[in-house]
Protein backbone atom coordinates (compact mmCIF):
# COMPACT_ATOMS: atom_id res chain seq x y z
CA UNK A 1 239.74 54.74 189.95
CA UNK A 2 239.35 51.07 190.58
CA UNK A 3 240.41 48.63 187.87
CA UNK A 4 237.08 46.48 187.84
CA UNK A 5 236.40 45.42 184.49
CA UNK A 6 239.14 45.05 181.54
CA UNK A 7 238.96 44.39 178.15
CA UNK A 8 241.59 44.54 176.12
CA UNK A 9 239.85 45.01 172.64
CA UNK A 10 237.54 47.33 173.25
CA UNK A 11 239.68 50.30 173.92
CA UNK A 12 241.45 49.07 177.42
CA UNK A 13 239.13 51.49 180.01
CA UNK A 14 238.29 50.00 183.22
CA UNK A 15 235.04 50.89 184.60
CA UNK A 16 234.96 52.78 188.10
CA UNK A 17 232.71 51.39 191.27
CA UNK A 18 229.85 53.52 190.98
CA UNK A 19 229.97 52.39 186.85
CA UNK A 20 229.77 48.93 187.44
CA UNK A 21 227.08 49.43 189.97
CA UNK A 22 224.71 50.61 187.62
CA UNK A 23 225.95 48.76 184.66
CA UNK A 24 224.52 45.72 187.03
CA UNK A 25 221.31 47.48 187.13
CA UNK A 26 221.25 47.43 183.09
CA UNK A 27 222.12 43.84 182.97
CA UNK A 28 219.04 43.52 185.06
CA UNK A 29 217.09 43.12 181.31
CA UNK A 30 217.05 39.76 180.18
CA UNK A 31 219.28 39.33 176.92
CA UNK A 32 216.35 39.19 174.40
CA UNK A 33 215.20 42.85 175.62
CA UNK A 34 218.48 44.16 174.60
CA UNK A 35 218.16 43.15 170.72
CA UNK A 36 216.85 45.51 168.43
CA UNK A 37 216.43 43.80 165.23
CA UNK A 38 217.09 46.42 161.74
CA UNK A 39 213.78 45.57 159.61
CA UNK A 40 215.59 47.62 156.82
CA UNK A 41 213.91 44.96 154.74
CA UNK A 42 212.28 46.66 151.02
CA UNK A 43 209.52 44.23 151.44
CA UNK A 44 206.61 44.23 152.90
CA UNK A 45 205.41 40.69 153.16
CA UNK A 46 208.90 39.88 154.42
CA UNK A 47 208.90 42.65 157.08
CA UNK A 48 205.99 41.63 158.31
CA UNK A 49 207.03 38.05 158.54
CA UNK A 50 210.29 38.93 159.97
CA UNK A 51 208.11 40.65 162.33
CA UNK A 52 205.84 38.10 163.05
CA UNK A 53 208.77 35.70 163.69
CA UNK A 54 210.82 37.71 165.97
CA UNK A 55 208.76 40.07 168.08
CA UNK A 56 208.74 37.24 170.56
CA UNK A 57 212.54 37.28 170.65
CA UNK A 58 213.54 40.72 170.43
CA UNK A 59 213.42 44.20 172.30
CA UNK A 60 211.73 45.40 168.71
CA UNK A 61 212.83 46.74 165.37
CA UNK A 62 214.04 49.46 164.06
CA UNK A 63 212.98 51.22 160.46
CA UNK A 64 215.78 53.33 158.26
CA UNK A 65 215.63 54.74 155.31
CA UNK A 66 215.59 52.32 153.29
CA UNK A 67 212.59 50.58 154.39
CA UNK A 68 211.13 54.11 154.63
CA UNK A 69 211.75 55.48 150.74
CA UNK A 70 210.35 52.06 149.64
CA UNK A 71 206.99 52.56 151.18
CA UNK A 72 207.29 55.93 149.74
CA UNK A 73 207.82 54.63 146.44
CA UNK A 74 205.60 51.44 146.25
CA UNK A 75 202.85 53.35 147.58
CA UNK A 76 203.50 56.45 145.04
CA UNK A 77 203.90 54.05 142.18
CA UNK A 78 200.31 51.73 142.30
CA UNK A 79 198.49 50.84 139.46
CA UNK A 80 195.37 50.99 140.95
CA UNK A 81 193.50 52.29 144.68
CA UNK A 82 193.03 48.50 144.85
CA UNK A 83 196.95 47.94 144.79
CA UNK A 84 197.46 50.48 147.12
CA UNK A 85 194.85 49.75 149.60
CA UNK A 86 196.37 45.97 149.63
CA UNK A 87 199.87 47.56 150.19
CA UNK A 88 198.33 49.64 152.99
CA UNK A 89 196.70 47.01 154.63
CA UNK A 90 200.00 45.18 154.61
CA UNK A 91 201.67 48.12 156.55
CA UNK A 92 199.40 48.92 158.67
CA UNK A 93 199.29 44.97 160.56
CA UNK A 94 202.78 45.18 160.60
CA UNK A 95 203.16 48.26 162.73
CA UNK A 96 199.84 46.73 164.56
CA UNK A 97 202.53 43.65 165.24
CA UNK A 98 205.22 45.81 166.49
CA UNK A 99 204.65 46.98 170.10
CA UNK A 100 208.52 48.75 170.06
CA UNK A 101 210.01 50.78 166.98
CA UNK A 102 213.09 52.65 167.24
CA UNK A 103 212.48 54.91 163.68
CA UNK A 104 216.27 55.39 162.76
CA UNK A 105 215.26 58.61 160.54
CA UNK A 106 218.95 59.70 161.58
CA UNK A 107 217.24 63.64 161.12
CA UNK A 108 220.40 65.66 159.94
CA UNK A 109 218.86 69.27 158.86
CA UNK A 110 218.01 73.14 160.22
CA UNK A 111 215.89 73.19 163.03
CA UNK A 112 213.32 73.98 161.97
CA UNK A 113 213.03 70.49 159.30
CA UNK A 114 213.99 68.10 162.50
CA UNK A 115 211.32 69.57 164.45
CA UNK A 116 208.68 69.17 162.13
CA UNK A 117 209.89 65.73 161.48
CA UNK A 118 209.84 64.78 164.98
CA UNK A 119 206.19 66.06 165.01
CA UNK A 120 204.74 64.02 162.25
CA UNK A 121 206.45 60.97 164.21
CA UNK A 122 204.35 61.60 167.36
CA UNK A 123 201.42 59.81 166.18
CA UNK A 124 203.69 56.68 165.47
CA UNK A 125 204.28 56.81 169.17
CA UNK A 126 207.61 55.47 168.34
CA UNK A 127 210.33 54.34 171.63
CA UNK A 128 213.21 55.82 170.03
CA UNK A 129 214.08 57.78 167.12
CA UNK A 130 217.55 59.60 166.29
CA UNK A 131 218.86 62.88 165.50
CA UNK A 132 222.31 63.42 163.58
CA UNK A 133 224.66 65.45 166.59
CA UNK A 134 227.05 66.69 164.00
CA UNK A 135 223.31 68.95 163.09
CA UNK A 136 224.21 70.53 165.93
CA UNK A 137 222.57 71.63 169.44
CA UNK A 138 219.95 73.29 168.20
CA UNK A 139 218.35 70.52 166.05
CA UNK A 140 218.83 68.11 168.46
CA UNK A 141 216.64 70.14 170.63
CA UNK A 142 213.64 70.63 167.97
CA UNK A 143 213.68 67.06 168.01
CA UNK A 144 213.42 66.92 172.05
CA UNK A 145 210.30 70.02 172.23
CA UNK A 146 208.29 67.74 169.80
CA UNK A 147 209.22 63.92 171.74
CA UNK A 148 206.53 63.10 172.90
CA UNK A 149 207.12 59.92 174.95
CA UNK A 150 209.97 58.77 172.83
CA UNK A 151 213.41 58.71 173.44
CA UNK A 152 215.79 60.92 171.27
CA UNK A 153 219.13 59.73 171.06
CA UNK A 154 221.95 61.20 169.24
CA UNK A 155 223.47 59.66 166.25
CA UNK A 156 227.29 60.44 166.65
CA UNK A 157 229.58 59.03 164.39
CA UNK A 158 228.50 56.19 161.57
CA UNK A 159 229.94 52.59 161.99
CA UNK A 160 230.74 52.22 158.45
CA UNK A 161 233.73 55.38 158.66
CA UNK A 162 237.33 54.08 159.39
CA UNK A 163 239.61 56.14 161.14
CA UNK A 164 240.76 57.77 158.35
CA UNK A 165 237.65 59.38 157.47
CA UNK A 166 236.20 60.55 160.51
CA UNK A 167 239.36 62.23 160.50
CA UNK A 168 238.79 63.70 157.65
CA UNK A 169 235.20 64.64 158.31
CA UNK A 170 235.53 65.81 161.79
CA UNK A 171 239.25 66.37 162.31
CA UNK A 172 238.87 64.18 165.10
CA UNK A 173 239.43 60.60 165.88
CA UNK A 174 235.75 58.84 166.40
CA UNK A 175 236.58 58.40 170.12
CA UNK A 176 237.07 62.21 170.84
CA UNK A 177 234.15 63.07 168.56
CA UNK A 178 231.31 60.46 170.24
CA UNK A 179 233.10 61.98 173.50
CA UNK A 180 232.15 65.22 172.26
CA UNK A 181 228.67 64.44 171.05
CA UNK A 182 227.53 62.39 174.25
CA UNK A 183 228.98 65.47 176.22
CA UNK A 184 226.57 68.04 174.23
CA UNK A 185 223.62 65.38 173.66
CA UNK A 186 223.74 64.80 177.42
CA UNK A 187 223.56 69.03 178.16
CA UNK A 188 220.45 69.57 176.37
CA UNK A 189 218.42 66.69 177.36
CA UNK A 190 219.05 63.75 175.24
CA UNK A 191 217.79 60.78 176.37
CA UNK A 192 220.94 58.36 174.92
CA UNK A 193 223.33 58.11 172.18
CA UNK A 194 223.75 55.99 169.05
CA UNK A 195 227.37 54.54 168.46
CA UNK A 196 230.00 52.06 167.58
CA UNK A 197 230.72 49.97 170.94
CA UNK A 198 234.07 50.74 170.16
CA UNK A 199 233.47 54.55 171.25
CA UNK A 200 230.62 53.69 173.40
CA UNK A 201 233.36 52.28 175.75
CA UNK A 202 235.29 55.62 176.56
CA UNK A 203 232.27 56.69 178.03
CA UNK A 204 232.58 54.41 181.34
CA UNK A 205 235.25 56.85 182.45
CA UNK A 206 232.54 59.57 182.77
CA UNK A 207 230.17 59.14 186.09
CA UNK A 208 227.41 61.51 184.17
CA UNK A 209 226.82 59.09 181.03
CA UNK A 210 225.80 56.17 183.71
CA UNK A 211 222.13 55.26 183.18
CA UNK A 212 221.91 56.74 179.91
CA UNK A 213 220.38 54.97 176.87
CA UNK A 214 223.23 53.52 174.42
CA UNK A 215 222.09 52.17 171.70
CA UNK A 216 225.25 50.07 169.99
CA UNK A 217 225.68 49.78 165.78
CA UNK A 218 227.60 47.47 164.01
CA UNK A 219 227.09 44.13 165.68
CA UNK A 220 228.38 41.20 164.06
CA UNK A 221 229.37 37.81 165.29
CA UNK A 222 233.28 36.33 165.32
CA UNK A 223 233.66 35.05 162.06
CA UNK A 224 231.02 37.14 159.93
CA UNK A 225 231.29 39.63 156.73
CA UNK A 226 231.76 42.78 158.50
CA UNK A 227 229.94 44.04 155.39
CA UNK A 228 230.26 47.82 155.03
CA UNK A 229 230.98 48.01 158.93
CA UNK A 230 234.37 48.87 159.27
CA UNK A 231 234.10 49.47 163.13
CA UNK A 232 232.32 46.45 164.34
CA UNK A 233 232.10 44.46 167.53
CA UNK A 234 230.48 41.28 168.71
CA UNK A 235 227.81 41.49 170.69
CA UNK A 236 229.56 40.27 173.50
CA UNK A 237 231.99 43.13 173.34
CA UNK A 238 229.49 45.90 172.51
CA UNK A 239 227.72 45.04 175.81
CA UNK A 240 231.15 44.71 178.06
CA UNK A 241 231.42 48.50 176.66
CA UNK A 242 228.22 49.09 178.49
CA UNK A 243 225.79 49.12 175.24
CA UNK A 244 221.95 49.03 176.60
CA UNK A 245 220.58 47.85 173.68
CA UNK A 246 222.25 46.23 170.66
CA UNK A 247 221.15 46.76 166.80
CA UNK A 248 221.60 43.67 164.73
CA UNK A 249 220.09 43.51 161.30
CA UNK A 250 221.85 41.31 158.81
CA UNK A 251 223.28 38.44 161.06
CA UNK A 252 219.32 37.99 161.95
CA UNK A 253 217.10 39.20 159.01
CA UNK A 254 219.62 37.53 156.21
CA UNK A 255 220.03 33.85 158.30
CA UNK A 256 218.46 31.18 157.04
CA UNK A 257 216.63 30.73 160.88
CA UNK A 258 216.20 34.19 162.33
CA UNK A 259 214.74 33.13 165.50
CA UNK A 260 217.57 31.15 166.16
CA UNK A 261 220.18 34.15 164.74
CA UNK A 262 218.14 36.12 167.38
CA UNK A 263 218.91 33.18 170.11
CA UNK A 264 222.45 33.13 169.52
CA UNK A 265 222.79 36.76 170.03
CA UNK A 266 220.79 36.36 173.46
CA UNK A 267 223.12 34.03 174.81
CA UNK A 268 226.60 35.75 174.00
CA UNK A 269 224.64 38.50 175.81
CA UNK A 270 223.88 36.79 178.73
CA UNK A 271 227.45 35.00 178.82
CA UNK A 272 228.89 38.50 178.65
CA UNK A 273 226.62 40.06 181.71
């Protein structure tokens, strides 16, 4: 192995020749492209501005949960059809705006629920959506027999667990489980991965994982509340770990200028390729 690459906070592993060959041809995408901005925003006027703002800065957004249970609930709780049908109309221009979603359902369930899930999201044509490894192999391949044209990656191991509890969880530290996960994921088709940079990084040791979609959590910049992200990186440092794509929500969507949150971010990105 030749020592090509080094850095010493994210986990000290050098990247081999053929590695940094292709990690060139990620760097290829220009910075913005590699930004995936978390709309996890329970509002939809300020989604869809968010949206409106940023699509011309961004890869795209991604959707959780919580964005997700709110339309649930606001549409479920409407005075009136006319309420709803304003709501509705709301939604429906702001997935018109959006041209990439990555739907971070994070599908953790039997089989048989993750497939059917995967199905209804079909019609969404969504780029990406996740499935929970730790469901296991099985689930992870209802999700790929109902794809479509969208990438499944596989959720490994949450950003917001510290060492202690992934230890706890999975007996394992969170380097030897995303190891784990990307080595399964990768066996039955998965298309990527979804992980702190701080794991993603072990994975330049392993020739097979070059090329593969990963999809890096937890970015915040020097200086900012980590929040409830105990294992975060910059963005600088999630891409030197050989992240394809980065997901920033917060540090964007709570700034007082997101298009120029969403700037910054593109140029530590292209400093760091």
């Amino acid at each position: 192995m030749i020592l090509l690459w080094y850095d010493p906070v994210i986990n000290r592993v050098p990247w081999t020749k053929l590695q940094c060959s292709l990690f060139e041809e990620v760097t290829k995408m220009k910075p913005p492209d590699k930004i995936i901005v978390a709309l996890d925003v329970p509002d939809f006027g300020k989604a869809l501005e968010l949206a409106v703002l940023l699509r011309p800065h961004v890869w795209g957004f991604k959707f959780n949960v919580v964005f997700l249970t709110f339309v649930l609930s606001q549409l479920l709780t409407c005075k009136d059809e006319r309420e709803a049908l304003g709501k509705l109309r709301t939604l429906n221009q702001l997935f018109k705006t959006i041209s990439k979603i990555f739907w971070d359902g994070k599908f953790n369930d039997i089989p048989r629920t993750v497939y059917g899930a995967s199905r209804a999201l079909r019609d969404l044509q969504v780029k990406m959506f996740d499935v929970h490894a730790s469901a296991g192999s099985d689930a992870m391949k209802a999700a790929l027999a109902q794809k479509g044209k969208s990438l499944v990656l596989a959720n490994t191991v949450l950003s917001s667990l510290d060492g202690d509890t992934v230890q706890s969880i999975f007996g394992a530290s969170a380097e030897e489980k995303v190891l784990q996960f990307s080595h399964e994921a990768m066996d039955i088709g998965c298309d990527g991965i979804v992980a702190s940079a701080r794991e993603l990084a072990i994975l330049r040791t392993h020739e097979r994982f070059c090329g593969w979609t990963k999809v890096a959590v937890g970015i915040r910049d020097a200086g900012d509340p980590i929040d409830d992200q105990t294992r975060s990186t910059t963005a600088a440092e999630a891409i030197r770990a050989g992240a394809t794509h980065l997901v920033i929500g917060r540090p964007i969507t709570g700034a007082d200028d997101p298009v120029k949150a969403a700037q910054k971010f593109a140029a530590q990105i292209g400093e760091a390729v």
